[in-house]
C-alpha atoms as a PDB file:
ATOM      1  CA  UNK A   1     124.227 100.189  12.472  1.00  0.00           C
ATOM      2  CA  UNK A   2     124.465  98.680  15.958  1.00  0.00           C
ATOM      3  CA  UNK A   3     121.585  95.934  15.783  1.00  0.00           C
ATOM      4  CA  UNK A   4     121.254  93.279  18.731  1.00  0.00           C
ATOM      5  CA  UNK A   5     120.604  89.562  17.557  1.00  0.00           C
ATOM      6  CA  UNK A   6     116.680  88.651  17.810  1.00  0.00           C
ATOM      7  CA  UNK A   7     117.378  86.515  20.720  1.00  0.00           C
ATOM      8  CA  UNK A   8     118.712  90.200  22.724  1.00  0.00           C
ATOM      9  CA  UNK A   9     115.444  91.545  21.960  1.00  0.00           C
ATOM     10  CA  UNK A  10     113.167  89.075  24.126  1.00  0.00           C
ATOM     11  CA  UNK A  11     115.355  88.694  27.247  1.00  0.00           C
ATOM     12  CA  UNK A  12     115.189  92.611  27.569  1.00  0.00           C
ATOM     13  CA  UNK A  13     111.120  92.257  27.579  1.00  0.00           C
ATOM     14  CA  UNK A  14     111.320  89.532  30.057  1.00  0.00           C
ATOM     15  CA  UNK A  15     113.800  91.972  32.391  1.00  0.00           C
ATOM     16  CA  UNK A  16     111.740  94.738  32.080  1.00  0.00           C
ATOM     17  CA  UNK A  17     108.764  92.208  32.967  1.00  0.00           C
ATOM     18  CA  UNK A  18     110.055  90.972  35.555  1.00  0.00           C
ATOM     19  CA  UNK A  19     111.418  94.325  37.258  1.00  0.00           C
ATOM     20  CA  UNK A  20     107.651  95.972  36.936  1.00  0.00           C
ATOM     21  CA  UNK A  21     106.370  92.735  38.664  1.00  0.00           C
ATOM     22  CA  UNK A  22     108.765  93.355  41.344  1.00  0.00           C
ATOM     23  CA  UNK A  23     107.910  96.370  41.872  1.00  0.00           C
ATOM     24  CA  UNK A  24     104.301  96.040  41.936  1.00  0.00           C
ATOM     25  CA  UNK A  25     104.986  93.483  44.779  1.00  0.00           C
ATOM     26  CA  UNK A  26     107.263  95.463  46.440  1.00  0.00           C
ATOM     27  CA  UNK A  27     104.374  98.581  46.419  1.00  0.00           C
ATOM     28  CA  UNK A  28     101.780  96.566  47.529  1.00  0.00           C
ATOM     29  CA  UNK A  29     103.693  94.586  50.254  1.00  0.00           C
ATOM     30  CA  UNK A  30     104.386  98.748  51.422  1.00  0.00           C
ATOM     31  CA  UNK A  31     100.671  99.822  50.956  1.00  0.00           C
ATOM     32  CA  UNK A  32      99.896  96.630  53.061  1.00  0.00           C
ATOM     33  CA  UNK A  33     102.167  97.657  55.877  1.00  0.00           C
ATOM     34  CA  UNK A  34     101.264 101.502  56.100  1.00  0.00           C
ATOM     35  CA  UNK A  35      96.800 101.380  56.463  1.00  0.00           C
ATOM     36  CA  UNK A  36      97.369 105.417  56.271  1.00  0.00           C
ATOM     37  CA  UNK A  37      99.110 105.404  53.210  1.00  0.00           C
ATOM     38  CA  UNK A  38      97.294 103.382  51.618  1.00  0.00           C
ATOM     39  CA  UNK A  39      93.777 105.453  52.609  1.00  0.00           C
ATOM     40  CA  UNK A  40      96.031 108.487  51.115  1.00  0.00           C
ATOM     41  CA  UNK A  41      96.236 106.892  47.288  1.00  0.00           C
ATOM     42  CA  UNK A  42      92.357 105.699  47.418  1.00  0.00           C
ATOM     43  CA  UNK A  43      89.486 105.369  49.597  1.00  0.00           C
ATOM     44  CA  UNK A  44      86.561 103.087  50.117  1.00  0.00           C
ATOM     45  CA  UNK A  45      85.904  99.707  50.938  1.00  0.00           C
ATOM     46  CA  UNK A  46      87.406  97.236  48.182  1.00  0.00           C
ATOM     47  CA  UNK A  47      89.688  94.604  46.908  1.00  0.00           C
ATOM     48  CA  UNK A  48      93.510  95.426  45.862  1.00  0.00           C
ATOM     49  CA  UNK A  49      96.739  93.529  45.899  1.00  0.00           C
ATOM     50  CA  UNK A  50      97.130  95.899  49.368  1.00  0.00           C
ATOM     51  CA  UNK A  51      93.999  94.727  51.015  1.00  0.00           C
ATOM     52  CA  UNK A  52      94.297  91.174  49.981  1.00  0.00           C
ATOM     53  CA  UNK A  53      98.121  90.942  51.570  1.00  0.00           C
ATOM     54  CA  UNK A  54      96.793  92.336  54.920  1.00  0.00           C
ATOM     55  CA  UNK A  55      94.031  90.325  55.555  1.00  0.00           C
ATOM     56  CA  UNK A  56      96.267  87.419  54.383  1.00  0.00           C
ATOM     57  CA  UNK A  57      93.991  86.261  51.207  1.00  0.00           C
ATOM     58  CA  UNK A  58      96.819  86.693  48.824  1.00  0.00           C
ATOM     59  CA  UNK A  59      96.267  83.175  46.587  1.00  0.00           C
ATOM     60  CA  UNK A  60      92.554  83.461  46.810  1.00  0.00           C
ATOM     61  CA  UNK A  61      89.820  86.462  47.177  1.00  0.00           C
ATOM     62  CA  UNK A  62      86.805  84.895  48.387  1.00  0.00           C
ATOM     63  CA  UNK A  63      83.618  85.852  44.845  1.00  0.00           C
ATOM     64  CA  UNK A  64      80.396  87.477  45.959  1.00  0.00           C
ATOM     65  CA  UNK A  65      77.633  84.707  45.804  1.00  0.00           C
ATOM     66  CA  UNK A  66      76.324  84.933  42.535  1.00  0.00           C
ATOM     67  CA  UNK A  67      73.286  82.738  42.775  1.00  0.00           C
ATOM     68  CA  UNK A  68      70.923  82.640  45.781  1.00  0.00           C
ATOM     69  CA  UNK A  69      68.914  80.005  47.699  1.00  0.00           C
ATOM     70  CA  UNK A  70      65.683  79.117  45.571  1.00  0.00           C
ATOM     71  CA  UNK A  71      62.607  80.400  47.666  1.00  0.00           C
ATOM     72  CA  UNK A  72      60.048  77.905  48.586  1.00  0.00           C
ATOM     73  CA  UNK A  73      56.320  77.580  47.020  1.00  0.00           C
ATOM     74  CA  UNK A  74      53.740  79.087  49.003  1.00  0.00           C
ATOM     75  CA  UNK A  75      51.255  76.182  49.931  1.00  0.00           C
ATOM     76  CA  UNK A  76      47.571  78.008  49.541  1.00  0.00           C
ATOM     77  CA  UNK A  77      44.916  76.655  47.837  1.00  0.00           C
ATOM     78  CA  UNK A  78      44.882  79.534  45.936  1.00  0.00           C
ATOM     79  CA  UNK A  79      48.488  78.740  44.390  1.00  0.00           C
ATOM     80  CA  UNK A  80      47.814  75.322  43.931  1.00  0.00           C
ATOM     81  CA  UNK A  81      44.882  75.691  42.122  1.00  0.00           C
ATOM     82  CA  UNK A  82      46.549  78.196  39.603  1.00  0.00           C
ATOM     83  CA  UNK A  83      49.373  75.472  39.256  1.00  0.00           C
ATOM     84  CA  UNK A  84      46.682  72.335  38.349  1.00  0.00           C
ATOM     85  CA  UNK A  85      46.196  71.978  34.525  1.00  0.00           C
ATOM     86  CA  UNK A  86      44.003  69.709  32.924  1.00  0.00           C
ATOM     87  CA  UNK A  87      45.257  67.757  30.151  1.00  0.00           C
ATOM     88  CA  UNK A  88      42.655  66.351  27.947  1.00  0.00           C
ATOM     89  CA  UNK A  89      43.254  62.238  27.455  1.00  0.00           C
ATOM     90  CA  UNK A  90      43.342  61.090  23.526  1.00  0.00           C
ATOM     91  CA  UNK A  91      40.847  58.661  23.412  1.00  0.00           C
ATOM     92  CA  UNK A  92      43.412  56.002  21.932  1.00  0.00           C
ATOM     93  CA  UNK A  93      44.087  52.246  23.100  1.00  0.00           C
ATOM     94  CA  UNK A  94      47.892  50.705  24.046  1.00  0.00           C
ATOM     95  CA  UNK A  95      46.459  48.077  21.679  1.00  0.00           C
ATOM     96  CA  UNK A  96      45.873  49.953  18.463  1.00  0.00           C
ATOM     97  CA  UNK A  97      49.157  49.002  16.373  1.00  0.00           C
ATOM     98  CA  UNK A  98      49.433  45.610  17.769  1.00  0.00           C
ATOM     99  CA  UNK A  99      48.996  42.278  15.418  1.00  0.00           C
ATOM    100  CA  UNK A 100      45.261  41.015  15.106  1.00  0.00           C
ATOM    101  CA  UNK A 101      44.265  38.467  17.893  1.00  0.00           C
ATOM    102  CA  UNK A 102      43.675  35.969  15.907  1.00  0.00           C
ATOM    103  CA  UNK A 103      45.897  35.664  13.070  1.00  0.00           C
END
């Protein structure tokens, strides 16, 4: 049996890595170059390695805003009376657990 070493066997996934990456590049750089060709393979407005290379955002695609301005408090009486609780006081002294006065 013709068996390559176990060190053969990972530098032939790395090639075969490294060629598909190339190519990817090499398609995108293409789809980037020709707008109809790229309309051909899919439509619509959206983000791919092709869009990103012609607008010239390749290291960084700008995120959709995921959280929004807070929105401030209406001021009516009628809000700030449905905001105002009443907390009932404990009818309890600062002074209850301290020594005797005179000791």
């Amino acid at each position: 049996m013709n068996r390559l070493p176990i060190a053969a066997k990972p530098s032939r996934f790395r090639a075969l890595i490294a060629s598909l990456l190339f190519c990817s590049v090499t398609f995108a750089i293409g789809l980037s170059a020709v707008p109809q060709l790229h309309d051909a393979l899919h439509h619509g407005e959206h983000q791919c390695a092709a869009t990103l290379l012609s607008s010239g955002s390749w290291e960084h695609s700008a995120p959709e805003p995921t959280l929004t301005a807070p929105q401030p408090r209406p001021a009516t009486i009628a809000f700030i009376k449905a905001c105002l609780r009443i907390i009932a006081r404990p009818q309890t002294s600062i002074l209850e657990h301290a020594p005797p006065a005179l000791s």
